[in-house]
Protein backbone atom coordinates (compact mmCIF):
# COMPACT_ATOMS: atom_id res chain seq x y z
CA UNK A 1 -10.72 16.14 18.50
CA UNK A 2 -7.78 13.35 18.26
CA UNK A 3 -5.16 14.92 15.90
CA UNK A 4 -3.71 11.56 14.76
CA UNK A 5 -4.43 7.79 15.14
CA UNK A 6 -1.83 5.44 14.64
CA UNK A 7 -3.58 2.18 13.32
CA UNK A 8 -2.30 -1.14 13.75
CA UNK A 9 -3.98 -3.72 11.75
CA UNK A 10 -3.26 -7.14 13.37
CA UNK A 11 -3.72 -10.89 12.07
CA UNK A 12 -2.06 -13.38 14.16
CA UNK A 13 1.20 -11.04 14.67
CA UNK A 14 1.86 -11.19 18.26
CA UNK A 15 5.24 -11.99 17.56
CA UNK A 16 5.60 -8.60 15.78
CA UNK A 17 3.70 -6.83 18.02
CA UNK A 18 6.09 -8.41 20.54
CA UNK A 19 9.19 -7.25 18.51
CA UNK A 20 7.93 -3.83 17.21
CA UNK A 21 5.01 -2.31 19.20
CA UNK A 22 7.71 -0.84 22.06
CA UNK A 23 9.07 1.32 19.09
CA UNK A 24 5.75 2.83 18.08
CA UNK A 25 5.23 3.39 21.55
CA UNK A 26 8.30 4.87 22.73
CA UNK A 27 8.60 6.87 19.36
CA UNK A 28 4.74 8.44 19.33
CA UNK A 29 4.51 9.93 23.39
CA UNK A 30 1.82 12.38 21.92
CA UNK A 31 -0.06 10.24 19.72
CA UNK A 32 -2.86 7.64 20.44
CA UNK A 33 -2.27 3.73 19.41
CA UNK A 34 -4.90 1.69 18.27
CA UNK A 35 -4.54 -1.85 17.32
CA UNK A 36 -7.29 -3.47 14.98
CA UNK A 37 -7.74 -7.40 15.15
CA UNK A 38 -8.71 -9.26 12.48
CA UNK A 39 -9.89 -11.80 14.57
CA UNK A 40 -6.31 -13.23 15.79
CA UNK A 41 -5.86 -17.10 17.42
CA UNK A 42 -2.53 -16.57 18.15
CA UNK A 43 -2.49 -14.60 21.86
CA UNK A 44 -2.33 -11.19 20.09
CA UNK A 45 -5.06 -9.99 22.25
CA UNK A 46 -3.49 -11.65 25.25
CA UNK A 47 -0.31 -9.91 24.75
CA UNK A 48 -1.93 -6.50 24.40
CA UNK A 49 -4.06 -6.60 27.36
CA UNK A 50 -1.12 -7.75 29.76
CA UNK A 51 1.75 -5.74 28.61
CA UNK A 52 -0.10 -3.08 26.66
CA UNK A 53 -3.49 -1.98 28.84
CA UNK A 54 -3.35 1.73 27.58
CA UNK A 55 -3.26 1.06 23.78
CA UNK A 56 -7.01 1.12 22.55
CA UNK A 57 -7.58 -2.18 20.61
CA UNK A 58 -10.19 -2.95 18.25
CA UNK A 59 -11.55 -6.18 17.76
CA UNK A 60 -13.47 -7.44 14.55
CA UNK A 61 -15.36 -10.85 14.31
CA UNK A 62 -13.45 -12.17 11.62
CA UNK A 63 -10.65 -11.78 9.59
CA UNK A 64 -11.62 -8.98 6.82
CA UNK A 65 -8.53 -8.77 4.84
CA UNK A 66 -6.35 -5.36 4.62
CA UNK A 67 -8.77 -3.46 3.21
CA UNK A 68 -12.32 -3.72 4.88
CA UNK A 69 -10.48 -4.33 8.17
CA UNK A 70 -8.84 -0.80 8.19
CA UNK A 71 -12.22 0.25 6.46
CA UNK A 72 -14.36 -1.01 9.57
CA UNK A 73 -11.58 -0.01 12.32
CA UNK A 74 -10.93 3.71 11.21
CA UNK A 75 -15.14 4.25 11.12
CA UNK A 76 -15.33 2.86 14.40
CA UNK A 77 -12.24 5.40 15.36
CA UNK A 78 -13.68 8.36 13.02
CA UNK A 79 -16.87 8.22 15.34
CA UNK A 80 -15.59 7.64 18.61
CA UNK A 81 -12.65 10.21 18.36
CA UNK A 82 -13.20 12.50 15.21
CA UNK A 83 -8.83 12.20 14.22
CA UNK A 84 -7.85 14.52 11.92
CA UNK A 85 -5.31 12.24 10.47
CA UNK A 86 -4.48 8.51 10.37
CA UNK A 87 -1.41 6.38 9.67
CA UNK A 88 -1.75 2.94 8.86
CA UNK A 89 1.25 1.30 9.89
CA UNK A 90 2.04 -2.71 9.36
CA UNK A 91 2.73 -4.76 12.39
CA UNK A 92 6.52 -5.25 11.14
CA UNK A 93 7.17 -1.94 10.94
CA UNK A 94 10.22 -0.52 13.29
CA UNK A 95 9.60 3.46 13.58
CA UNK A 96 12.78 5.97 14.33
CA UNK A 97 12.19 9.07 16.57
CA UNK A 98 10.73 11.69 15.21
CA UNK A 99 9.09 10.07 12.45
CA UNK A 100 5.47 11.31 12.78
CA UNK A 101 5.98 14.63 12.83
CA UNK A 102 7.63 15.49 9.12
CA UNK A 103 4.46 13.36 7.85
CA UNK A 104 2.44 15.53 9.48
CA UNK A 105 4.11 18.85 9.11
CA UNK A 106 3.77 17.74 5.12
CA UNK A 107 0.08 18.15 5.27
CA UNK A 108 -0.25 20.34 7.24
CA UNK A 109 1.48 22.72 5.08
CA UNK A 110 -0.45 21.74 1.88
CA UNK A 111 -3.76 21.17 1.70
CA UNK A 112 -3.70 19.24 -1.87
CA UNK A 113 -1.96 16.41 -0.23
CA UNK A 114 -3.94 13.78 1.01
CA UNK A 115 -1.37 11.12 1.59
CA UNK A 116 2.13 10.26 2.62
CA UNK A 117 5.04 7.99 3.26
CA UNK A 118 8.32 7.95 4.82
CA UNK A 119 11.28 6.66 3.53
CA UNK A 120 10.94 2.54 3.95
CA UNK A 121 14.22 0.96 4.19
CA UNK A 122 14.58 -3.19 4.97
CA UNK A 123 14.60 -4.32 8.67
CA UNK A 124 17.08 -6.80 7.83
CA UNK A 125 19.16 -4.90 5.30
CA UNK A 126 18.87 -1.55 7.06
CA UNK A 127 21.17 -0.02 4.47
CA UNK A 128 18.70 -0.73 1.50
CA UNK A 129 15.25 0.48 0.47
CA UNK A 130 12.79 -2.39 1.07
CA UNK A 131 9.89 -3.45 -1.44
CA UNK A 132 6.91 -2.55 -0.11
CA UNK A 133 7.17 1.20 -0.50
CA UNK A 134 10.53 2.17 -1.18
CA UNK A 135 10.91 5.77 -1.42
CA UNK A 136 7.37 6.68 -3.54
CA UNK A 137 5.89 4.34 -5.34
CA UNK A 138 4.91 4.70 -9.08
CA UNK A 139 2.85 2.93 -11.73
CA UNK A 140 3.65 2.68 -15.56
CA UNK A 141 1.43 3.01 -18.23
CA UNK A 142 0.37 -0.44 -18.02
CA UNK A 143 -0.19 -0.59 -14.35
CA UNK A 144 2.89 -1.96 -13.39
CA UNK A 145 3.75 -0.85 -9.91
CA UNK A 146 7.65 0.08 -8.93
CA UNK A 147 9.28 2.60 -6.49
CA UNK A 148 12.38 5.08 -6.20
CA UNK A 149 14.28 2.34 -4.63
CA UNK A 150 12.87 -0.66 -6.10
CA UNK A 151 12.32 -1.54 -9.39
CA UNK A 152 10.53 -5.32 -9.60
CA UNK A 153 13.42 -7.63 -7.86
CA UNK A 154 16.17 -5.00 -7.48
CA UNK A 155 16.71 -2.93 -4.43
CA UNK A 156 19.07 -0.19 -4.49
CA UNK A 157 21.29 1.00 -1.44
CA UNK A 158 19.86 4.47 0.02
CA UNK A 159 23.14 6.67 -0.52
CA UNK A 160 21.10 9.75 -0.23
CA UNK A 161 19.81 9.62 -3.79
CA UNK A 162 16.05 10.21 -2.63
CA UNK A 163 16.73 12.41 0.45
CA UNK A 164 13.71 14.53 -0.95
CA UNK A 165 10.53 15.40 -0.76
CA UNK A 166 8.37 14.56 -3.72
CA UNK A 167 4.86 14.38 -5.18
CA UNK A 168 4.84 10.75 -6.12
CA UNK A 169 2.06 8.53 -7.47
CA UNK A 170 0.95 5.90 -4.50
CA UNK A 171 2.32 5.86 -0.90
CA UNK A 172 2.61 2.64 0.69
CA UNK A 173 0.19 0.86 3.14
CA UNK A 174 3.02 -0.01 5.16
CA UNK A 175 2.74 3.13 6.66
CA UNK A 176 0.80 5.46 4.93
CA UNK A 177 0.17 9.28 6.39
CA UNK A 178 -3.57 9.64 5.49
CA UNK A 179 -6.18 12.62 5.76
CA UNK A 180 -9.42 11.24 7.62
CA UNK A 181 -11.42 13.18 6.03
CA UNK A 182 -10.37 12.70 2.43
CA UNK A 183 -10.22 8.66 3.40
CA UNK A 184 -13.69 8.69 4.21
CA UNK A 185 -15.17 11.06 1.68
CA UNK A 186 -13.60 8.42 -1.22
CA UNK A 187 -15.17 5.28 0.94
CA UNK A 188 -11.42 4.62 1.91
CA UNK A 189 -9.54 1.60 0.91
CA UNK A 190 -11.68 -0.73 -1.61
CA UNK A 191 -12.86 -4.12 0.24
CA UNK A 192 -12.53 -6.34 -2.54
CA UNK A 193 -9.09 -6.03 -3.16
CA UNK A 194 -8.97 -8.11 0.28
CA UNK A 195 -5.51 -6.82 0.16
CA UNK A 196 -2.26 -5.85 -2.30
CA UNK A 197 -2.26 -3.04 -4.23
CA UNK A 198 -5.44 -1.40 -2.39
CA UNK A 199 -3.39 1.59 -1.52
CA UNK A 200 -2.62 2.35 -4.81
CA UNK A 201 -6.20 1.74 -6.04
CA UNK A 202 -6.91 4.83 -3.05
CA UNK A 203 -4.07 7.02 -3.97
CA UNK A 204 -4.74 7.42 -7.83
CA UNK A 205 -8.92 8.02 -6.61
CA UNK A 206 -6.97 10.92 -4.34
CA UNK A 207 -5.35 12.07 -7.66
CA UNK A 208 -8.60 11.66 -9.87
CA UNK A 209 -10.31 13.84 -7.56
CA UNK A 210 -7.66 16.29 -7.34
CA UNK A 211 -5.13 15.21 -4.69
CA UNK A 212 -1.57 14.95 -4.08
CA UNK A 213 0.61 12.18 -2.98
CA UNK A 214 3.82 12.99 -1.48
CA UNK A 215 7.52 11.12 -0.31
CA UNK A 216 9.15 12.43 2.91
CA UNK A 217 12.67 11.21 3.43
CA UNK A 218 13.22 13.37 6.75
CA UNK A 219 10.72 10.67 8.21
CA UNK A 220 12.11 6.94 8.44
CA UNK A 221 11.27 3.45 9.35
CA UNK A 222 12.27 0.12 9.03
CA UNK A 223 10.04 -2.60 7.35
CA UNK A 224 10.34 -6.73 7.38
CA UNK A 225 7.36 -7.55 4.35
CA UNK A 226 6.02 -10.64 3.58
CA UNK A 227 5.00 -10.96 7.06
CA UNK A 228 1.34 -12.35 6.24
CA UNK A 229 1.75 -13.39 2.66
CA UNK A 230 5.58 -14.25 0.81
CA UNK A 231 6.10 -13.13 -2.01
CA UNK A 232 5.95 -16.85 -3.19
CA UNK A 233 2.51 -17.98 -1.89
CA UNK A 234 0.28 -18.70 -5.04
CA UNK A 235 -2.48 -16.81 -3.23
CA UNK A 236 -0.17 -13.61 -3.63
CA UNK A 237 0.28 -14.02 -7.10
CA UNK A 238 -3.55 -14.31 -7.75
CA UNK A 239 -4.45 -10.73 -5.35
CA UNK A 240 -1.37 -9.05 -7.43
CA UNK A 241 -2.90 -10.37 -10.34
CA UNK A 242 -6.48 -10.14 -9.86
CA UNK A 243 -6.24 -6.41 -8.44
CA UNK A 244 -3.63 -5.33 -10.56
CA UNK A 245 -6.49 -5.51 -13.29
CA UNK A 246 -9.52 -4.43 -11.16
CA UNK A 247 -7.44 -0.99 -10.13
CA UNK A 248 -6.84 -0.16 -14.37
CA UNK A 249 -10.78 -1.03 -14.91
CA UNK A 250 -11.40 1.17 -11.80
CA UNK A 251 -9.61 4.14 -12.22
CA UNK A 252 -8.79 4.65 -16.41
CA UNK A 253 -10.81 7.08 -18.18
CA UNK A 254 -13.54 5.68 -20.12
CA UNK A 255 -11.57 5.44 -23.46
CA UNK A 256 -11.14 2.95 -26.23
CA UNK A 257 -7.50 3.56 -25.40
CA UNK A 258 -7.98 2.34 -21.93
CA UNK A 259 -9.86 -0.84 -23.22
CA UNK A 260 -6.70 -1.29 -25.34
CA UNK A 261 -4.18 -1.17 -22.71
CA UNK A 262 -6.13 -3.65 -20.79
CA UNK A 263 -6.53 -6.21 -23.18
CA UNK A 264 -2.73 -5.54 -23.75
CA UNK A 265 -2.18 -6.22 -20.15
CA UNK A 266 -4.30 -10.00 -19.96
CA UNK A 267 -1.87 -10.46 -22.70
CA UNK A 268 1.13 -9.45 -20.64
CA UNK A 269 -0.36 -11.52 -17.88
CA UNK A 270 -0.40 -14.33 -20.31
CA UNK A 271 3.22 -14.35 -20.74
CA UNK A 272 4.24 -13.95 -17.14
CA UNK A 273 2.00 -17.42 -16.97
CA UNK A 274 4.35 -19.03 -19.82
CA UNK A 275 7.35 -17.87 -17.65
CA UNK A 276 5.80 -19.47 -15.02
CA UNK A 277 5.35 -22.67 -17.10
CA UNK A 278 9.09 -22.81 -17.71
CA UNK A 279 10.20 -22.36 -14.28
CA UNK A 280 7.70 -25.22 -13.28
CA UNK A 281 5.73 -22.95 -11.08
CA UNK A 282 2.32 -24.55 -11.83
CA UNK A 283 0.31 -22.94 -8.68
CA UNK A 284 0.90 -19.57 -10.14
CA UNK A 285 0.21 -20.21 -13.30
CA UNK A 286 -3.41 -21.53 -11.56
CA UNK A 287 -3.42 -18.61 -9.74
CA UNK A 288 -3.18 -16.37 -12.85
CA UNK A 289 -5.71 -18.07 -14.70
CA UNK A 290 -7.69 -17.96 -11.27
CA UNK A 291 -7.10 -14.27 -11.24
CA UNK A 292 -8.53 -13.52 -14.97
CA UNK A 293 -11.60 -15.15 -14.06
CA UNK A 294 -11.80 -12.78 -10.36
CA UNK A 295 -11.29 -9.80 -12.96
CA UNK A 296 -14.20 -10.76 -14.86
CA UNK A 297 -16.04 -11.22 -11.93
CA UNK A 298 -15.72 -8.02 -11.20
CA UNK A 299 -16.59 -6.95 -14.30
CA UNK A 300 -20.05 -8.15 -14.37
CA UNK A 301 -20.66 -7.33 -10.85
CA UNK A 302 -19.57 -3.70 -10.36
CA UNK A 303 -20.67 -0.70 -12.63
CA UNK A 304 -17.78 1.52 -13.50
CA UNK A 305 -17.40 4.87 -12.48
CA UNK A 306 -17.56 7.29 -15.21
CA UNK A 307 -14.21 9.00 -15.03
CA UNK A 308 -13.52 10.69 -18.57
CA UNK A 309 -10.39 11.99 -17.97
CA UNK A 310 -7.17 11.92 -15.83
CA UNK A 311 -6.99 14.93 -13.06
CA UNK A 312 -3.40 17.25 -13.42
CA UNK A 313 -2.46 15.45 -10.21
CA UNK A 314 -1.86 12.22 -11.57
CA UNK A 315 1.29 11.15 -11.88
CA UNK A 316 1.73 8.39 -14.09
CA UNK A 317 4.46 7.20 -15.59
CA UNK A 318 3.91 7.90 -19.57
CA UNK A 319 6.65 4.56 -20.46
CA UNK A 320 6.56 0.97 -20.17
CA UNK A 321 8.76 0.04 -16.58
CA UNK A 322 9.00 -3.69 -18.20
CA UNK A 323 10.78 -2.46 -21.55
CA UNK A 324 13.22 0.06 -19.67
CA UNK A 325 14.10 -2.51 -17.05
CA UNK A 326 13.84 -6.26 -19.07
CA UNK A 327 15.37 -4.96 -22.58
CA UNK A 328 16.96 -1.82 -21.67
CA UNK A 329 18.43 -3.49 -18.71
CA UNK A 330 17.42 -0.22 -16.57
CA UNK A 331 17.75 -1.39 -12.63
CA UNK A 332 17.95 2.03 -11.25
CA UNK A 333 14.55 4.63 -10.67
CA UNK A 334 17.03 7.33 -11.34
CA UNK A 335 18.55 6.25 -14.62
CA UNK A 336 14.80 6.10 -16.12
């Protein structure tokens, strides 16, 4: 039995694998690599086989988005090598040395975690936290994602303010420290999201069903982001968007509160579209309109699960992270 799989998902990133690959593979000596191709044009699989013949690659027949193309690689690892553990790990990720083993001394210590994270600091500001992940990511009452580190456009300087290790509410897919078994058992990442905000959708079903998600900052790596999508590509703004409203249908208790807070949200969703308005941003506000109508989509074509309440384990936060950082002019996780 493999202990852990490192899984990189791949879509026309040789030039990452190019830049970051030797640090995986000079910082994991005891751990097996597997790289998962979403069908790649771009050499990727080239590259691999000519400087890389040792590091097990998967290839899919098309390009399956985040979610369904970890979903498809990590069954085709679970039955060929049993792992006990998995991290998913971006293509533009730079590890450190020893950075596997804190992740997986974390679990193995508790058995009520079922995912992890290092701390994620920017590749090109190696001095700050980076977006995607921060130190522990958390979601407001209205489904509004944000991190110790990062709170919407603001990045804060790691000082040693989250040099901890703490039970937080999604780890990121950057590189996320994942139990196999519990990944499988809750029919791992959800396909539809394509991709954004997936992880989180899998971390609160971890907490639902009586799970913990943790932050280790004795583990620490280096991410670019944006690498397949900016953060200014209309199609980014309709996955945030779309899925932003799929995972609060998904995963709220059945409630007349819940409906509430969604209907509360389309509304929010309906200002962000006037700000777009005024900033002349006209794809996005397509995309938004684009994404209300993927949302009802989804609506009519998947049956809820009937989850009644939330489990002790999740850790949401009770507040609104748009009043405490737009009014209350709150840039700073710690000063919440």
């Amino acid at each position: 039995m493999l202990k852990t799989a490192i899984v990189i998902l791949n879509f026309n990133g040789k030039h990452f694998l190019e830049k970051f690959l030797p640090s995986v593979v000079q910082n994991s000596p005891e751990n097996s690599i597997f790289i998962a191709d979403n069908a790649s044009n771009d050499d990727s699989l080239l590259f691999l086989k000519e400087h890389y013949p040792q590091i097990k690659t998967i290839i899919l027949d098309k390009n399956y988005g985040f979610a369904e193309g970890y979903n498809l690689a990590l069954e085709q690892i679970k039955v060929d090598f049993a792992p006990k553990y998995y991290v998913l790990l971006n293509s533009d990720v730079e590890v450190t040395s020893n950075w596997l083993t804190p992740l997986e001394s974390l679990l193995e210590n508790d058995a009520e975690i079922a995912a992890c994270q290092p701390k994620i600091l920017s590749y090109h500001q190696k001095t700050y936290f980076e977006y995607a992940g921060g130190a522990g990511g958390f979601l407001d009452r209205f489904g509004f994602a944000f991190c110790r580190g990062r709170i919407f456009d603001t990045l804060e300087e790691d000082k040693g303010q989250y040099n901890d290790t703490k039970q937080v509410f999604w780890a990121t897919g950057a590189c996320m420290f994942v139990r196999a078994n519990v990944y499988h058992e809750l029919g791992g990442l959800d396909g539809h999201f394509f991709a954004h905000q997936e992880e989180i959708d899998l971390c609160w079903r971890m907490q639902n069903n009586n799970k913990k998600v943790f932050y280790c900052a004795e583990s620490t790596v280096f991410h670019v982001g944006g690498g397949t999508l900016h953060k200014s590509n209309p199609k980014k703004t309709y996955l945030n968007f779309r899925n932003n409203l799929i995972l609060l249908h998904k995963n709220l208790p059945n409630t007349f509160s819940s409906f509430l807070l969604i209907y509360f949200r389309l509304i929010l969703d309906g200002l962000a579209g006037a700000n777009f308005l005024l900033k002349g941003q006209f794809k996005d506000i397509w995309a938004v309109l684009r994404a209300h109508f993927g949302y009802y989509h989804y609506l009519v074509s998947h049956k809820k699960t009937n989850i009644k309440t939330q489990s002790k384990n999740t850790k949401l936060y009770p507040k609104s992270i748009v009043w405490a950082y737009f009014v209350k002019k709150i840039k700073k996780f710690s000063d919440l």
